[in-house]
PDB file of N, CA and C in Angstrom:
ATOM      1  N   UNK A   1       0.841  -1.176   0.000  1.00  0.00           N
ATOM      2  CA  UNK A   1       0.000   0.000   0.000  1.00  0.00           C
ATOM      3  C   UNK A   1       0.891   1.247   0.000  1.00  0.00           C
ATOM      4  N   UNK A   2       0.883   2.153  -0.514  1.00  0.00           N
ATOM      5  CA  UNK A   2       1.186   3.746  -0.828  1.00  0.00           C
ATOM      6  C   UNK A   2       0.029   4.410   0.182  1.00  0.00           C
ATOM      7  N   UNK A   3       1.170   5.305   0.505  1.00  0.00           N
ATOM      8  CA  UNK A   3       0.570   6.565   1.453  1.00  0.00           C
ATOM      9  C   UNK A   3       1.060   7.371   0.792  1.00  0.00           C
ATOM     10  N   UNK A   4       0.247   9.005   0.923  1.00  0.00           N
ATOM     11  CA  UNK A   4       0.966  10.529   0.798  1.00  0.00           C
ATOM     12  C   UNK A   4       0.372  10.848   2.068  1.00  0.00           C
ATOM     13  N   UNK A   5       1.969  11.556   2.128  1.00  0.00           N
ATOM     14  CA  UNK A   5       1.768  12.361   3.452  1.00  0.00           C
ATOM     15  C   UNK A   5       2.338  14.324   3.354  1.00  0.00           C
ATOM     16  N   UNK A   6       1.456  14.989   4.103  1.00  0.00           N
ATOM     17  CA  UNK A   6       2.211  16.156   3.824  1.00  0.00           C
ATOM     18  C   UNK A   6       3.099  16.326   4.685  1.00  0.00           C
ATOM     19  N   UNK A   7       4.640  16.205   4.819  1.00  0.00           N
ATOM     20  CA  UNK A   7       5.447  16.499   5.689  1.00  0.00           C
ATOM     21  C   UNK A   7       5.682  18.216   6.247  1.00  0.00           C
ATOM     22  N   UNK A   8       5.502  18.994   5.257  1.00  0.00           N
ATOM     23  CA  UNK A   8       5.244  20.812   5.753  1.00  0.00           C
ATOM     24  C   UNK A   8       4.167  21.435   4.773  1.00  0.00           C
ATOM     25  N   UNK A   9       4.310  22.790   4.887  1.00  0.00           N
ATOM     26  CA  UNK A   9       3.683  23.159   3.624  1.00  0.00           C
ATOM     27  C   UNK A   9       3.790  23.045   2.027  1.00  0.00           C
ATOM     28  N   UNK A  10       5.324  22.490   1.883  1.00  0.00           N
ATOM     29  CA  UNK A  10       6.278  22.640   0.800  1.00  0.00           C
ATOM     30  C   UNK A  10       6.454  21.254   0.569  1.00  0.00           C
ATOM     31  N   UNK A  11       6.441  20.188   1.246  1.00  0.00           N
ATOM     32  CA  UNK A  11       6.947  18.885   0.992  1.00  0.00           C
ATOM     33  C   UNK A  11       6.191  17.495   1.347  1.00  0.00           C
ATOM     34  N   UNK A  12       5.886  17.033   0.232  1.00  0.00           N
ATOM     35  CA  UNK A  12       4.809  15.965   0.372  1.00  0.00           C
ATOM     36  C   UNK A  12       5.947  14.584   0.135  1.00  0.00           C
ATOM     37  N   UNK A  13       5.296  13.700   0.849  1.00  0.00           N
ATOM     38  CA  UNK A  13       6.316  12.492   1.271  1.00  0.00           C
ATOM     39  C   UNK A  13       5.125  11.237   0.821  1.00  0.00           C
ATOM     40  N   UNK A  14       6.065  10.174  -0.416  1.00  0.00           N
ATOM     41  CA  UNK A  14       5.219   9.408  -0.357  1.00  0.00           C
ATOM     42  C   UNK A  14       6.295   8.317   0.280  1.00  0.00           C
ATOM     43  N   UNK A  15       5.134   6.858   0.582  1.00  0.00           N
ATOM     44  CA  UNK A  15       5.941   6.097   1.234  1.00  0.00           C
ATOM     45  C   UNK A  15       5.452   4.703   0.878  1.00  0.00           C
ATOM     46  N   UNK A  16       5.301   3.569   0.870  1.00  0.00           N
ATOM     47  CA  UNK A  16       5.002   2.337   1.068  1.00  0.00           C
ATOM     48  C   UNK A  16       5.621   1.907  -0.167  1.00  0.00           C
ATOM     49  N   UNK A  17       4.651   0.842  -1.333  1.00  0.00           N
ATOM     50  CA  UNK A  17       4.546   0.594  -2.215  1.00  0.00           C
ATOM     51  C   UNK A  17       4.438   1.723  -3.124  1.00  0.00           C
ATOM     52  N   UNK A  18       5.054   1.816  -4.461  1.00  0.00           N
ATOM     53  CA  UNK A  18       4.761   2.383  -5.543  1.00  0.00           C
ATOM     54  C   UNK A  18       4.340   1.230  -6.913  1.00  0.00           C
ATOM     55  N   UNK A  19       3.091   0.475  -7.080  1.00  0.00           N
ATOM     56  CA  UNK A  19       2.663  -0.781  -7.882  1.00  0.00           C
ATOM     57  C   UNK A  19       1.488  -0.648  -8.436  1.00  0.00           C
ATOM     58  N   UNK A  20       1.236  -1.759  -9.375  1.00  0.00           N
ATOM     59  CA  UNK A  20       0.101  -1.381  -9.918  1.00  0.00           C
ATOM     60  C   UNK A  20      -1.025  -1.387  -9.500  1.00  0.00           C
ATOM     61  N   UNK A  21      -0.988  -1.712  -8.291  1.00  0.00           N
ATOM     62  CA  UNK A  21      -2.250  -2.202  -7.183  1.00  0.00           C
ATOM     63  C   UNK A  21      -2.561  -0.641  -6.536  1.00  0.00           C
ATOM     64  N   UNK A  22      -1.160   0.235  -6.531  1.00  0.00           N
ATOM     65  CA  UNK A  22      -1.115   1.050  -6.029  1.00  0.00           C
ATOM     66  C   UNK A  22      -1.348   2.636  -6.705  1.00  0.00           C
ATOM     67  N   UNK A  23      -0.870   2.831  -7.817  1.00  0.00           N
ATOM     68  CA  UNK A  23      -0.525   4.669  -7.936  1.00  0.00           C
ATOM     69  C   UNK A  23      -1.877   4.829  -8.691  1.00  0.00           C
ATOM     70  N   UNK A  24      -2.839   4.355  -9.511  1.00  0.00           N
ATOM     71  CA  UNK A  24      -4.133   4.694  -9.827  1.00  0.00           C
ATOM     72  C   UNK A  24      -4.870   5.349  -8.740  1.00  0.00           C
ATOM     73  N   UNK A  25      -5.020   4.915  -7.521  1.00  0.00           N
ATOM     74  CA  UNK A  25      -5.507   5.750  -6.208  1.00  0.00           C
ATOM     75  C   UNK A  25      -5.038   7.160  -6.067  1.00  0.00           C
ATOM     76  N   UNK A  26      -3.405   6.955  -5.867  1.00  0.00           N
ATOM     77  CA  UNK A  26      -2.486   7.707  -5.542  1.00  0.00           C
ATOM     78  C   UNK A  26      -2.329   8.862  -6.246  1.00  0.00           C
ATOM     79  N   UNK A  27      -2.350   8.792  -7.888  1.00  0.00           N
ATOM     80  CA  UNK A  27      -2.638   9.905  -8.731  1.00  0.00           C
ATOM     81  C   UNK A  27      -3.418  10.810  -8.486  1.00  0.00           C
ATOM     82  N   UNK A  28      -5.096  10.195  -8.324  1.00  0.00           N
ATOM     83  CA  UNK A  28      -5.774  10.672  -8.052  1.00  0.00           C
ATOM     84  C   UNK A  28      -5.845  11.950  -6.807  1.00  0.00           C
ATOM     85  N   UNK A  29      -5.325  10.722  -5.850  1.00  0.00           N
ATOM     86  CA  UNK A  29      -4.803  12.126  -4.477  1.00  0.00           C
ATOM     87  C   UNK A  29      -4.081  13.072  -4.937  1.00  0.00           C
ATOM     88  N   UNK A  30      -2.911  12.580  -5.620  1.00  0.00           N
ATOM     89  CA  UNK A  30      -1.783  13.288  -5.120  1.00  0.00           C
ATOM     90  C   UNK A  30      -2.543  14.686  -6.194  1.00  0.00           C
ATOM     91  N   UNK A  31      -3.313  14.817  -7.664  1.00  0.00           N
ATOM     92  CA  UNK A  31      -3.811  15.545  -7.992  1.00  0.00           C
ATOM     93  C   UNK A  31      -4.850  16.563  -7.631  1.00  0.00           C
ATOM     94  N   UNK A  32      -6.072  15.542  -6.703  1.00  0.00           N
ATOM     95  CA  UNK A  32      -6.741  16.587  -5.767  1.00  0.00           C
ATOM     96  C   UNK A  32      -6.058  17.350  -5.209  1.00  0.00           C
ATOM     97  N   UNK A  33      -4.844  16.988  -4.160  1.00  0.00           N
ATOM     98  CA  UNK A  33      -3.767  17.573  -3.206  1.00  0.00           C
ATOM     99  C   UNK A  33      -3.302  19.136  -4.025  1.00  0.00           C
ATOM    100  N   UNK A  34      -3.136  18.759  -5.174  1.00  0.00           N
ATOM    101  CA  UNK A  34      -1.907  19.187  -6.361  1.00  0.00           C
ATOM    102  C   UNK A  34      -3.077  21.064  -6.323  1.00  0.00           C
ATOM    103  N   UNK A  35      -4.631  20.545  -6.880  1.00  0.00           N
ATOM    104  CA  UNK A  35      -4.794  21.733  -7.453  1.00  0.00           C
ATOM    105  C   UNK A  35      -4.802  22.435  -6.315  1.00  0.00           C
ATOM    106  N   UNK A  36      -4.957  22.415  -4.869  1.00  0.00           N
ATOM    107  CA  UNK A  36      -5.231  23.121  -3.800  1.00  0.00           C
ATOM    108  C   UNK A  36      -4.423  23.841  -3.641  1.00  0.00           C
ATOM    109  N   UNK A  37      -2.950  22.985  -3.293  1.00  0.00           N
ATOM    110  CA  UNK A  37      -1.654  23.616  -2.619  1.00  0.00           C
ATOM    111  C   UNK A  37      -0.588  22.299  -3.695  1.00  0.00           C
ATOM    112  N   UNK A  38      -0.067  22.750  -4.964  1.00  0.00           N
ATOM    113  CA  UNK A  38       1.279  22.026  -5.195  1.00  0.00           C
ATOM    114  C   UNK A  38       2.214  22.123  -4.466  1.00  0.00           C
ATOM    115  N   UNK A  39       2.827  21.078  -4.889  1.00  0.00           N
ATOM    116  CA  UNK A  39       4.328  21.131  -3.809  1.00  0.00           C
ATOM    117  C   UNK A  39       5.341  21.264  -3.781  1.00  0.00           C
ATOM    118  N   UNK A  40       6.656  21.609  -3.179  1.00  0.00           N
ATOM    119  CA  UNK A  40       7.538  22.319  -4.166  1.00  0.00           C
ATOM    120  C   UNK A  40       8.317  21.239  -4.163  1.00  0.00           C
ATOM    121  N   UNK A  41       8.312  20.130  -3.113  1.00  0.00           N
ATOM    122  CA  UNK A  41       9.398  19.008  -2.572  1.00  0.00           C
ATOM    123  C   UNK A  41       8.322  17.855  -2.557  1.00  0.00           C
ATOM    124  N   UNK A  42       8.766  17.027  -3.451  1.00  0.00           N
ATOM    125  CA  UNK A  42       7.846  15.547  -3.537  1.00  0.00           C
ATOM    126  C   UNK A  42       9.467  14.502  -2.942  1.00  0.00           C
ATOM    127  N   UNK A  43       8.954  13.934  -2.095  1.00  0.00           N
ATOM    128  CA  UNK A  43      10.194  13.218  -1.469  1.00  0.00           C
ATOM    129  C   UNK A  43       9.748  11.561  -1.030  1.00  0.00           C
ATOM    130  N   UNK A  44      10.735  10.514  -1.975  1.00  0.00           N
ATOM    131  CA  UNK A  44      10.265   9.491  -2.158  1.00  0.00           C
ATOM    132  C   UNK A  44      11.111   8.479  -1.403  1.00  0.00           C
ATOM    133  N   UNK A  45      11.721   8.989  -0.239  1.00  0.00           N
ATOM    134  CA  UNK A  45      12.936   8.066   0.501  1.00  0.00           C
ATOM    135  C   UNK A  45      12.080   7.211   1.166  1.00  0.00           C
ATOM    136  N   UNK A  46      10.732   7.244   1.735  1.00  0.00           N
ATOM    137  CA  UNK A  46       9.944   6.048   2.302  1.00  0.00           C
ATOM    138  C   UNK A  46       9.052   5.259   1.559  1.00  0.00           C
ATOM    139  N   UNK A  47       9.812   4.766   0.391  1.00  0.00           N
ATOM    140  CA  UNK A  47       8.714   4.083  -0.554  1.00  0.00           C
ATOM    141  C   UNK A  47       9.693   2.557  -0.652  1.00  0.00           C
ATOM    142  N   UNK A  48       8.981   2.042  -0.252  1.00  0.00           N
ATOM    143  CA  UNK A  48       9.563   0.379   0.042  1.00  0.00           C
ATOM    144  C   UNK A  48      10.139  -0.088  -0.919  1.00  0.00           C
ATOM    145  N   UNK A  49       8.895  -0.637  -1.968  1.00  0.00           N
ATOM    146  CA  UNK A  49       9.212  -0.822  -3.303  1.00  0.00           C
ATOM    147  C   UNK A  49       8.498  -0.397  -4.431  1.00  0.00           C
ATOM    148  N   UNK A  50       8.963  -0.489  -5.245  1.00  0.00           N
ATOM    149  CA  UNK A  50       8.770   0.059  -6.831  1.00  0.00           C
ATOM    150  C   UNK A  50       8.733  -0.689  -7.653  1.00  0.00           C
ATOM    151  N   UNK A  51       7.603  -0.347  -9.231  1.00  0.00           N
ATOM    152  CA  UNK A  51       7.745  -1.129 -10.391  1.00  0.00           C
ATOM    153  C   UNK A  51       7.737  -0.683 -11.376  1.00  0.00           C
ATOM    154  N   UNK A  52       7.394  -0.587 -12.386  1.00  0.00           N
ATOM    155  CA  UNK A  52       7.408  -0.085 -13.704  1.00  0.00           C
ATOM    156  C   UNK A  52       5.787   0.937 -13.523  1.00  0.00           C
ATOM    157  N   UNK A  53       5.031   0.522 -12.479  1.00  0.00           N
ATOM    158  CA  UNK A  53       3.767   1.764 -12.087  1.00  0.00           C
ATOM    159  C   UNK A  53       4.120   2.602 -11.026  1.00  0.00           C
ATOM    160  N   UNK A  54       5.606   2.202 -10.705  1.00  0.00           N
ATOM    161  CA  UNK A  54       5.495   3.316  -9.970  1.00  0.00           C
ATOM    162  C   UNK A  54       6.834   3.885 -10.525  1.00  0.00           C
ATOM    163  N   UNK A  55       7.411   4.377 -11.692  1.00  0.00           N
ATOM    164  CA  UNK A  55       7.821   4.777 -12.867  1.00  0.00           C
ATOM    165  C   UNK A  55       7.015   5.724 -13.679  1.00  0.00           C
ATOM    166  N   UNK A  56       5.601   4.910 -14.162  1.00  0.00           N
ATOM    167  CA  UNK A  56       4.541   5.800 -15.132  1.00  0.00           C
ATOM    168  C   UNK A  56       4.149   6.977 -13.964  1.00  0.00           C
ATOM    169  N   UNK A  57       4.001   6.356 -12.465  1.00  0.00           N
ATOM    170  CA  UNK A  57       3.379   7.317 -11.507  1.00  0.00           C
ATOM    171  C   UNK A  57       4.294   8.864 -11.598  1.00  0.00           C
ATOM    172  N   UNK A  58       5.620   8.737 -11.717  1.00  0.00           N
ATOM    173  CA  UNK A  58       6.956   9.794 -11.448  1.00  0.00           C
ATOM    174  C   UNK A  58       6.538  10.271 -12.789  1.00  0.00           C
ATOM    175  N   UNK A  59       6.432  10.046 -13.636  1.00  0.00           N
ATOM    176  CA  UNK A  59       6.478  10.273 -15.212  1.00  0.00           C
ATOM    177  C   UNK A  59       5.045  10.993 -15.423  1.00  0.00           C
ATOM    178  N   UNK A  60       3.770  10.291 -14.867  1.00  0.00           N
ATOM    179  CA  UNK A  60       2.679  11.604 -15.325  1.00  0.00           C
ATOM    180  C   UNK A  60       2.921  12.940 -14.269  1.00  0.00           C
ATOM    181  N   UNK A  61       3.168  12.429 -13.070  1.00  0.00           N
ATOM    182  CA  UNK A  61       3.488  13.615 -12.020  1.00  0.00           C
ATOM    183  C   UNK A  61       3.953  14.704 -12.815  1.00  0.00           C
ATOM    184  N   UNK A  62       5.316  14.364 -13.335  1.00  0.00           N
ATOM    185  CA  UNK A  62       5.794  15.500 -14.556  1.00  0.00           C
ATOM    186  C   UNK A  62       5.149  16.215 -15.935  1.00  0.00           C
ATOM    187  N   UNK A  63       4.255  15.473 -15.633  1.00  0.00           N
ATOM    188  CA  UNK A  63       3.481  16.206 -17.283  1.00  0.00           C
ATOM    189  C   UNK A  63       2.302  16.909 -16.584  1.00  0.00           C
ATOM    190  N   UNK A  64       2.045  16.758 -15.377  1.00  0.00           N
ATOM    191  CA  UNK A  64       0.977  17.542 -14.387  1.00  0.00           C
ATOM    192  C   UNK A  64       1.510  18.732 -14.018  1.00  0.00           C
ATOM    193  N   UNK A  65       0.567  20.238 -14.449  1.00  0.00           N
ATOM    194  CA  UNK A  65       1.282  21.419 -14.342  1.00  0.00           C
ATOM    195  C   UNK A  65       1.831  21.653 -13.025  1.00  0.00           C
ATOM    196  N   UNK A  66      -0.017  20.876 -12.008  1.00  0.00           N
ATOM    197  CA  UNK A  66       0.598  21.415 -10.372  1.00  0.00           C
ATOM    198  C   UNK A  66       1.503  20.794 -10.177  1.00  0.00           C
ATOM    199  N   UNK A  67       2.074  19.799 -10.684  1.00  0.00           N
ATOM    200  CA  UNK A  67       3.327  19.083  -9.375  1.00  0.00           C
ATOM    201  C   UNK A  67       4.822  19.035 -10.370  1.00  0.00           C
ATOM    202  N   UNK A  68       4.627  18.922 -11.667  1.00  0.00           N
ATOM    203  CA  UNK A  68       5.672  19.373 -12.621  1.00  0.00           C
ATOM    204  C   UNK A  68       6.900  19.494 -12.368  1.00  0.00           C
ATOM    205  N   UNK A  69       6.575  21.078 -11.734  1.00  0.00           N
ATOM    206  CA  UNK A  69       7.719  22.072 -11.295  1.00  0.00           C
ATOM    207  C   UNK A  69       8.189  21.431  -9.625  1.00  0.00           C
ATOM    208  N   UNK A  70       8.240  20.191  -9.309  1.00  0.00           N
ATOM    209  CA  UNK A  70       8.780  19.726  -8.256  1.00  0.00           C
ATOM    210  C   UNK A  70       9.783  19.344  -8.023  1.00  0.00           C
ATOM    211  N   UNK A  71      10.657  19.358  -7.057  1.00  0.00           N
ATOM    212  CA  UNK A  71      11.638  18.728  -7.074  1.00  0.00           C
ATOM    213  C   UNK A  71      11.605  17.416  -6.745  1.00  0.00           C
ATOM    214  N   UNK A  72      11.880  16.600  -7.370  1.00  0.00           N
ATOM    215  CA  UNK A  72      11.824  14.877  -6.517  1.00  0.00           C
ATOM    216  C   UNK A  72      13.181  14.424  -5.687  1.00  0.00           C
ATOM    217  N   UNK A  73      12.673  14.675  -4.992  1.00  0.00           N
ATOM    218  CA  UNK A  73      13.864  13.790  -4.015  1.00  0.00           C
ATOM    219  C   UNK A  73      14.017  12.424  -3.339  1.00  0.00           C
ATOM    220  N   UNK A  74      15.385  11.502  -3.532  1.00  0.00           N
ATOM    221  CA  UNK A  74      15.354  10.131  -2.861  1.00  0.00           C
ATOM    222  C   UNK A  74      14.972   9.356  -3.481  1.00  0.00           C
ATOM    223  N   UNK A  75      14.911   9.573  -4.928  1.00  0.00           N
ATOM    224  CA  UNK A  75      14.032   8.341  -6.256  1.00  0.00           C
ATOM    225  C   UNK A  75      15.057   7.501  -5.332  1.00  0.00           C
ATOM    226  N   UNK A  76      14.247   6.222  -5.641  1.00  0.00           N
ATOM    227  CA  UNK A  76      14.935   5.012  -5.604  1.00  0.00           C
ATOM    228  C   UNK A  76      16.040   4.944  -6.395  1.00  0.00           C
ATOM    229  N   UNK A  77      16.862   4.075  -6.119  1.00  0.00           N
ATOM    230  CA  UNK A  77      17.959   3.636  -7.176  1.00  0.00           C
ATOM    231  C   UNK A  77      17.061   2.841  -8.215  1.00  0.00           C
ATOM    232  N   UNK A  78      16.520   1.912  -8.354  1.00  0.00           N
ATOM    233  CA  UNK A  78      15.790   0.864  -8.696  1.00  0.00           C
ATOM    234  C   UNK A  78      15.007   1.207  -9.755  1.00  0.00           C
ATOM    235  N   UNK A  79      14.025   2.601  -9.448  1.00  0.00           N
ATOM    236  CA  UNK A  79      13.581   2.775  -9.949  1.00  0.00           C
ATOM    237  C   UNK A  79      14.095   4.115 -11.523  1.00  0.00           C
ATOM    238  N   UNK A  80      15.484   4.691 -10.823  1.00  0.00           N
ATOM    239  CA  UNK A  80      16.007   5.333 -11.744  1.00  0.00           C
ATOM    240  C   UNK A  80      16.949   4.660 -12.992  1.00  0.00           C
ATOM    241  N   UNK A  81      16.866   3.461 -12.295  1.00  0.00           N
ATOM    242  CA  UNK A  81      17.633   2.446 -13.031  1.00  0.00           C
ATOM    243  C   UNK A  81      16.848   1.597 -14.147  1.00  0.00           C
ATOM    244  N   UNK A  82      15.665   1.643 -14.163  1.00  0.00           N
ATOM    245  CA  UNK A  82      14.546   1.399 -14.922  1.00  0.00           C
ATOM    246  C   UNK A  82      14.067   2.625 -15.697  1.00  0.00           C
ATOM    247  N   UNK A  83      14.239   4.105 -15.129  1.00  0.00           N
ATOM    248  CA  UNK A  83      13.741   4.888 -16.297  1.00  0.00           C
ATOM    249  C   UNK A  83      15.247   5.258 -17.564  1.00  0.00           C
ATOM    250  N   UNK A  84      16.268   4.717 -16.796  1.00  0.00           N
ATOM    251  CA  UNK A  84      17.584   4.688 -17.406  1.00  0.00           C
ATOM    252  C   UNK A  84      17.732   3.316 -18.673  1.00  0.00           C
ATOM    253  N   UNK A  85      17.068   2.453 -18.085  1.00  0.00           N
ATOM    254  CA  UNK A  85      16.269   1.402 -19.055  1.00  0.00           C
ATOM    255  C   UNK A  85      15.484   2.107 -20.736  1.00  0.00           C
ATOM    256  N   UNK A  86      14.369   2.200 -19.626  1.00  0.00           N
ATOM    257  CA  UNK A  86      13.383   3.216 -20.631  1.00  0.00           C
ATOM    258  C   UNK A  86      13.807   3.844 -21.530  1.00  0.00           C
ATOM    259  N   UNK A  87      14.586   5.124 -21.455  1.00  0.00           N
ATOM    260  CA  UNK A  87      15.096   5.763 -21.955  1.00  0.00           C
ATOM    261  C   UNK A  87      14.680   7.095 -21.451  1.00  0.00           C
ATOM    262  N   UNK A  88      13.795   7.170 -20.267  1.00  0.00           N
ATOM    263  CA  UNK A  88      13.381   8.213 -19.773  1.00  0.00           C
ATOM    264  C   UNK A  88      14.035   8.834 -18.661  1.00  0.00           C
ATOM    265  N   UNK A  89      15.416   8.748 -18.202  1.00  0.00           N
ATOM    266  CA  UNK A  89      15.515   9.025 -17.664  1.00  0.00           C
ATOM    267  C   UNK A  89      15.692  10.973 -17.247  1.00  0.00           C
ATOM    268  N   UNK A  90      15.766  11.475 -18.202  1.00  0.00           N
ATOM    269  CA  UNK A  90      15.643  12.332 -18.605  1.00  0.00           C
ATOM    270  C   UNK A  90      14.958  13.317 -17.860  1.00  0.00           C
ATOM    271  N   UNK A  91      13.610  12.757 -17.790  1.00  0.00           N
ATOM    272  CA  UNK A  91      12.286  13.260 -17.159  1.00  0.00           C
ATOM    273  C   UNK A  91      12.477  13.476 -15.675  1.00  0.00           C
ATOM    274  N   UNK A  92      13.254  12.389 -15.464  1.00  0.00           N
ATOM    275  CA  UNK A  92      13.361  12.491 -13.464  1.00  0.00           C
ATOM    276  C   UNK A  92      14.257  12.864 -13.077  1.00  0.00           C
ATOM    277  N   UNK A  93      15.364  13.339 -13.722  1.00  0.00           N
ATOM    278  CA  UNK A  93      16.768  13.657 -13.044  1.00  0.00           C
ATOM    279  C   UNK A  93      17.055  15.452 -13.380  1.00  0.00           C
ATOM    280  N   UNK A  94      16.167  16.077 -14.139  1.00  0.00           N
ATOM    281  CA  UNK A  94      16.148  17.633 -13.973  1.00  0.00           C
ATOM    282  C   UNK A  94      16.277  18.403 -13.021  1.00  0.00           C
ATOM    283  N   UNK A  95      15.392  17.634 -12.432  1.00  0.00           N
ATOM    284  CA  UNK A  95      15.375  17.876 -10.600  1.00  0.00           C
ATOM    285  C   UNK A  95      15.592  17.229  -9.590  1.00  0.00           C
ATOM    286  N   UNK A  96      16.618  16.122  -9.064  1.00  0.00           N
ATOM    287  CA  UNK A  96      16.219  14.776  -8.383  1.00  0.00           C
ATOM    288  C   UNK A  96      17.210  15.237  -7.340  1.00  0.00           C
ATOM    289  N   UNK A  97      17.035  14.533  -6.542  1.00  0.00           N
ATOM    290  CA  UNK A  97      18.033  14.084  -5.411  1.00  0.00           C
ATOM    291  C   UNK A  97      17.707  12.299  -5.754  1.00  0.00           C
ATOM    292  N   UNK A  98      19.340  11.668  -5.629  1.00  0.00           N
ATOM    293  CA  UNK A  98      19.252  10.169  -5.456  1.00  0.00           C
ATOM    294  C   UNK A  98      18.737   9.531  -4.254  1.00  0.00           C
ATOM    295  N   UNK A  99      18.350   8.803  -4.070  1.00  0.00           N
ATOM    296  CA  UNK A  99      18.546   7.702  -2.865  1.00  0.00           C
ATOM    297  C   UNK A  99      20.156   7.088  -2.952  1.00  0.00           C
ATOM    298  N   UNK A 100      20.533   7.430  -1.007  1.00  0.00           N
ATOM    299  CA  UNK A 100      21.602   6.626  -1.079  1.00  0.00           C
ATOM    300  C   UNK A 100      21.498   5.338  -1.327  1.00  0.00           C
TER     301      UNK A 100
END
């Protein structure tokens, strides 16, 4: 299971699972969340594991005006290593902080 959490005004923290069971919900939030108050810090260091949906999840985030302009911080390795696959990596590293 995936949680969002707002850690301040500026920085939303997701955490659990990022899967396909999972970011269809999660979109949804994290977009309600998005038109109210976007965020300037999306920070992904408490996200257990990851798959190729929780890849598309990082990837529409970016084509979404409110959350776009975010910084992502703490991608997984795993999962940057799969959009490095893709060929997308592109998309997530404009702005990233790694996971150690």
């Amino acid at each position: 299971m995936s949680q969002l959490s707002v850690a301040d005004e500026h920085t939303w923290r997701l955490s659990g699972e990022l899967s396909f069971t999972t970011v269809s919900s999660l979109l949804s939030e994290l977009l309600q969340r998005a038109a109210q108050s976007p965020p300037q810090i999306v920070d992904f260091s408490e996200v257990t594991r990851a798959d190729s949906a929780g890849l598309a999840l990082l990837i529409e985030m970016r084509k979404q005006p409110p959350i776009a302009a975010a910084i992502f911080r703490h991608i997984p390795k795993q999962m940057l290593i799969l959009a490095e696959v893709c060929g997308v990596e592109s998309l997530l590293t404009e702005a990233v902080t790694v996971a150690p």
